[in-house]
C-alpha atoms as a PDB file:
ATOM      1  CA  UNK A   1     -53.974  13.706 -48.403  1.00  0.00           C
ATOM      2  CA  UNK A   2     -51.429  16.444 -49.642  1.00  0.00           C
ATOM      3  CA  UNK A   3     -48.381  13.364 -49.078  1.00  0.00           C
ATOM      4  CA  UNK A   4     -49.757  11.435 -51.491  1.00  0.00           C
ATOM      5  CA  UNK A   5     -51.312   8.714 -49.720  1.00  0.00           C
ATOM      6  CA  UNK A   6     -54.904   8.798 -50.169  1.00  0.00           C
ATOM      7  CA  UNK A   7     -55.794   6.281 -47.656  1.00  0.00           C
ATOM      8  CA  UNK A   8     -54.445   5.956 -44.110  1.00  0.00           C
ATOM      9  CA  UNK A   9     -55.886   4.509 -40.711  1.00  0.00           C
ATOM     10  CA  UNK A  10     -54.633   5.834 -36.926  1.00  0.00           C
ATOM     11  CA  UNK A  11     -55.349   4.155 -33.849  1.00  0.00           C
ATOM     12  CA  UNK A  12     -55.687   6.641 -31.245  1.00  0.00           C
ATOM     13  CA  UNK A  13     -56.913   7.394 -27.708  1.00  0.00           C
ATOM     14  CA  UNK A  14     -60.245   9.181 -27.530  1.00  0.00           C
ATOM     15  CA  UNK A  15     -61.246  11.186 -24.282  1.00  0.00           C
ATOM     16  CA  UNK A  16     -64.469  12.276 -23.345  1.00  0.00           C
ATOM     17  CA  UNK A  17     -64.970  15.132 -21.364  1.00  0.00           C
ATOM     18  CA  UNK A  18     -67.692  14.076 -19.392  1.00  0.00           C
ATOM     19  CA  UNK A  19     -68.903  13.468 -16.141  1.00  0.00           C
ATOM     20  CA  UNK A  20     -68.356   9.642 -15.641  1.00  0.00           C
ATOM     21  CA  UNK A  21     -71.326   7.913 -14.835  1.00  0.00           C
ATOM     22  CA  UNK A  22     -72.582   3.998 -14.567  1.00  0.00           C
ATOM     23  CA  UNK A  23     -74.592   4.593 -17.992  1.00  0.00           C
ATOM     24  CA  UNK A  24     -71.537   6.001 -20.039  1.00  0.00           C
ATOM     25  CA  UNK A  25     -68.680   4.523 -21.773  1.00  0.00           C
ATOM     26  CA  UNK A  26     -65.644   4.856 -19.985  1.00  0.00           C
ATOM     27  CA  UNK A  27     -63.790   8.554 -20.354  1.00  0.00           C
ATOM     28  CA  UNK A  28     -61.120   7.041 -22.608  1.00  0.00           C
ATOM     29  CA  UNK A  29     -60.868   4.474 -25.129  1.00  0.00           C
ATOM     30  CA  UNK A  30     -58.908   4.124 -28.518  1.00  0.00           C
ATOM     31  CA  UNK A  31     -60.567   4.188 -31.905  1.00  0.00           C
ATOM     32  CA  UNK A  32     -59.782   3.355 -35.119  1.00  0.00           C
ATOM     33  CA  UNK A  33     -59.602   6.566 -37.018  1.00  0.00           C
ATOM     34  CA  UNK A  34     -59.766   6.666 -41.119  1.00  0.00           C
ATOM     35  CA  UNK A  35     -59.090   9.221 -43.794  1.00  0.00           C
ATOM     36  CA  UNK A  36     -60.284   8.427 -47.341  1.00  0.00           C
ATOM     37  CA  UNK A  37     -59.919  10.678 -50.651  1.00  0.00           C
ATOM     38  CA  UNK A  38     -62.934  10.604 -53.572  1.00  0.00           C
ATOM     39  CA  UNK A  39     -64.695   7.330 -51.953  1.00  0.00           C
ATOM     40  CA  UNK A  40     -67.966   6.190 -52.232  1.00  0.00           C
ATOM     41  CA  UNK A  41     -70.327   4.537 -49.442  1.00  0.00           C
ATOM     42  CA  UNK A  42     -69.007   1.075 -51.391  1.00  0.00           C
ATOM     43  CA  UNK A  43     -65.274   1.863 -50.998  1.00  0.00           C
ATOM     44  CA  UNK A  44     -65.359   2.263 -47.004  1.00  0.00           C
ATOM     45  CA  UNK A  45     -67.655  -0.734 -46.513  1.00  0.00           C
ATOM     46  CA  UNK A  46     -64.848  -2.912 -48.679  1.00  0.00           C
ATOM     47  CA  UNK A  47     -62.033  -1.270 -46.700  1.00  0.00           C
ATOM     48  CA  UNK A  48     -63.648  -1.383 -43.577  1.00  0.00           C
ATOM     49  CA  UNK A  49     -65.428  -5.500 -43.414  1.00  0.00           C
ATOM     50  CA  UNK A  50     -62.222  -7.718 -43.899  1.00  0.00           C
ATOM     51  CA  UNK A  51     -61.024  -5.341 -40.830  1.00  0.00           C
ATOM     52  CA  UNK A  52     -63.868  -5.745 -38.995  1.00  0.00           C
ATOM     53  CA  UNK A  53     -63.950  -9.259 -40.066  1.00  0.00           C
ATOM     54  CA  UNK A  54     -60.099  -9.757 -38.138  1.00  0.00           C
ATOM     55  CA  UNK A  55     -61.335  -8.488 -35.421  1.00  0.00           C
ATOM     56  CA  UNK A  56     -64.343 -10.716 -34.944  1.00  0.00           C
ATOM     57  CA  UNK A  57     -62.130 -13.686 -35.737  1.00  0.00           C
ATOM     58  CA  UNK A  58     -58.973 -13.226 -33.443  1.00  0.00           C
ATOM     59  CA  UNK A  59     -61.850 -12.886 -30.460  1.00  0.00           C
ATOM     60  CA  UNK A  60     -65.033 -15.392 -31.297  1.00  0.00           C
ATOM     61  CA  UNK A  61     -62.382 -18.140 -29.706  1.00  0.00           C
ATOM     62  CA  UNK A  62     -63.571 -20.530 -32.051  1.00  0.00           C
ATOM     63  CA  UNK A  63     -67.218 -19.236 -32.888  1.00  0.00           C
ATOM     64  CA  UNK A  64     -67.677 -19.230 -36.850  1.00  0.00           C
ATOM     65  CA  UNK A  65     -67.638 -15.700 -37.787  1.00  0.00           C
ATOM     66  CA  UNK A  66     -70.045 -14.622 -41.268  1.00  0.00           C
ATOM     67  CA  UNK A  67     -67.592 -13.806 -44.116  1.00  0.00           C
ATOM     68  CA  UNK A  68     -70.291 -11.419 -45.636  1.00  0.00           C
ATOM     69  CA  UNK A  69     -71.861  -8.516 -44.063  1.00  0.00           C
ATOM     70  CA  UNK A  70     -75.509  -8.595 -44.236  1.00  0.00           C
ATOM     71  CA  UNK A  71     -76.312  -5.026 -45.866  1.00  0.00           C
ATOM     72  CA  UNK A  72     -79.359  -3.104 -44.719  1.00  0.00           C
ATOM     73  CA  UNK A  73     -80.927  -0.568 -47.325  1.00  0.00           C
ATOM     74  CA  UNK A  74     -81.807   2.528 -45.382  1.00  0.00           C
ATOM     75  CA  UNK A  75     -85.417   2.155 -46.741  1.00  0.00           C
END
Protein backbone atom coordinates (compact mmCIF):
# COMPACT_ATOMS: atom_id res chain seq x y z
CA UNK A 1 0.00 0.00 0.00
CA UNK A 2 3.38 1.96 0.50
CA UNK A 3 3.15 2.75 -3.79
CA UNK A 4 0.32 4.57 -3.39
CA UNK A 5 -2.30 2.49 -4.72
CA UNK A 6 -4.61 1.55 -2.09
CA UNK A 7 -6.51 -0.98 -3.97
CA UNK A 8 -5.13 -3.73 -6.21
CA UNK A 9 -6.38 -7.33 -7.27
CA UNK A 10 -3.79 -10.43 -8.42
CA UNK A 11 -4.82 -13.46 -10.03
CA UNK A 12 -2.63 -16.12 -8.96
CA UNK A 13 -2.09 -19.90 -8.74
CA UNK A 14 -2.84 -21.42 -5.36
CA UNK A 15 -1.28 -24.91 -4.37
CA UNK A 16 -2.31 -27.05 -1.76
CA UNK A 17 -0.09 -29.22 -0.14
CA UNK A 18 -2.17 -32.02 0.37
CA UNK A 19 -2.69 -35.45 -0.24
CA UNK A 20 -5.07 -35.49 -3.32
CA UNK A 21 -8.07 -37.27 -2.73
CA UNK A 22 -11.71 -37.78 -4.58
CA UNK A 23 -13.29 -35.40 -1.75
CA UNK A 24 -10.74 -32.43 -2.22
CA UNK A 25 -10.40 -29.67 -4.59
CA UNK A 26 -7.84 -30.20 -6.98
CA UNK A 27 -4.00 -29.36 -5.64
CA UNK A 28 -3.92 -26.18 -7.75
CA UNK A 29 -6.21 -23.62 -8.84
CA UNK A 30 -5.95 -19.72 -9.33
CA UNK A 31 -7.69 -17.22 -7.10
CA UNK A 32 -8.50 -13.91 -7.17
CA UNK A 33 -6.42 -12.26 -4.55
CA UNK A 34 -7.33 -8.54 -3.09
CA UNK A 35 -5.58 -5.95 -0.99
CA UNK A 36 -7.69 -3.08 0.40
CA UNK A 37 -6.50 0.00 2.70
CA UNK A 38 -9.10 1.56 5.60
CA UNK A 39 -12.30 -0.42 4.09
CA UNK A 40 -15.28 -1.34 5.63
CA UNK A 41 -17.40 -4.72 5.24
CA UNK A 42 -19.56 -2.23 2.65
CA UNK A 43 -16.52 -1.23 0.53
CA UNK A 44 -15.42 -4.97 -0.40
CA UNK A 45 -18.99 -6.13 -1.01
CA UNK A 46 -19.29 -2.95 -3.67
CA UNK A 47 -15.86 -3.81 -5.10
CA UNK A 48 -16.30 -7.30 -5.07
CA UNK A 49 -20.45 -7.90 -6.67
CA UNK A 50 -20.17 -6.12 -10.16
CA UNK A 51 -16.98 -8.63 -10.35
CA UNK A 52 -18.69 -11.38 -9.28
CA UNK A 53 -21.58 -10.23 -11.23
CA UNK A 54 -19.09 -10.53 -14.77
CA UNK A 55 -18.35 -13.58 -13.94
CA UNK A 56 -21.81 -15.03 -13.55
CA UNK A 57 -22.78 -13.31 -16.78
CA UNK A 58 -19.94 -14.26 -19.32
CA UNK A 59 -20.87 -18.12 -18.09
CA UNK A 60 -24.93 -18.41 -17.35
CA UNK A 61 -24.94 -18.73 -21.48
CA UNK A 62 -27.98 -16.89 -21.53
CA UNK A 63 -29.51 -17.56 -17.95
CA UNK A 64 -30.65 -14.07 -16.39
CA UNK A 65 -28.21 -13.38 -13.76
CA UNK A 66 -29.69 -11.13 -10.32
CA UNK A 67 -28.14 -7.62 -10.53
CA UNK A 68 -28.41 -7.36 -6.64
CA UNK A 69 -26.91 -9.56 -4.14
CA UNK A 70 -29.32 -10.78 -1.68
CA UNK A 71 -27.53 -9.77 1.76
CA UNK A 72 -27.79 -12.08 4.74
CA UNK A 73 -27.46 -10.40 8.31
CA UNK A 74 -25.30 -12.70 10.36
CA UNK A 75 -28.16 -12.78 12.97
Amino acid sequence: MMSGFDTYFQIAPCFRDEDPRADRLPGEFYQLELEMSFVEQEDILQTMEPVMRGVFEDFAEGKPVSQTFRRIPHD
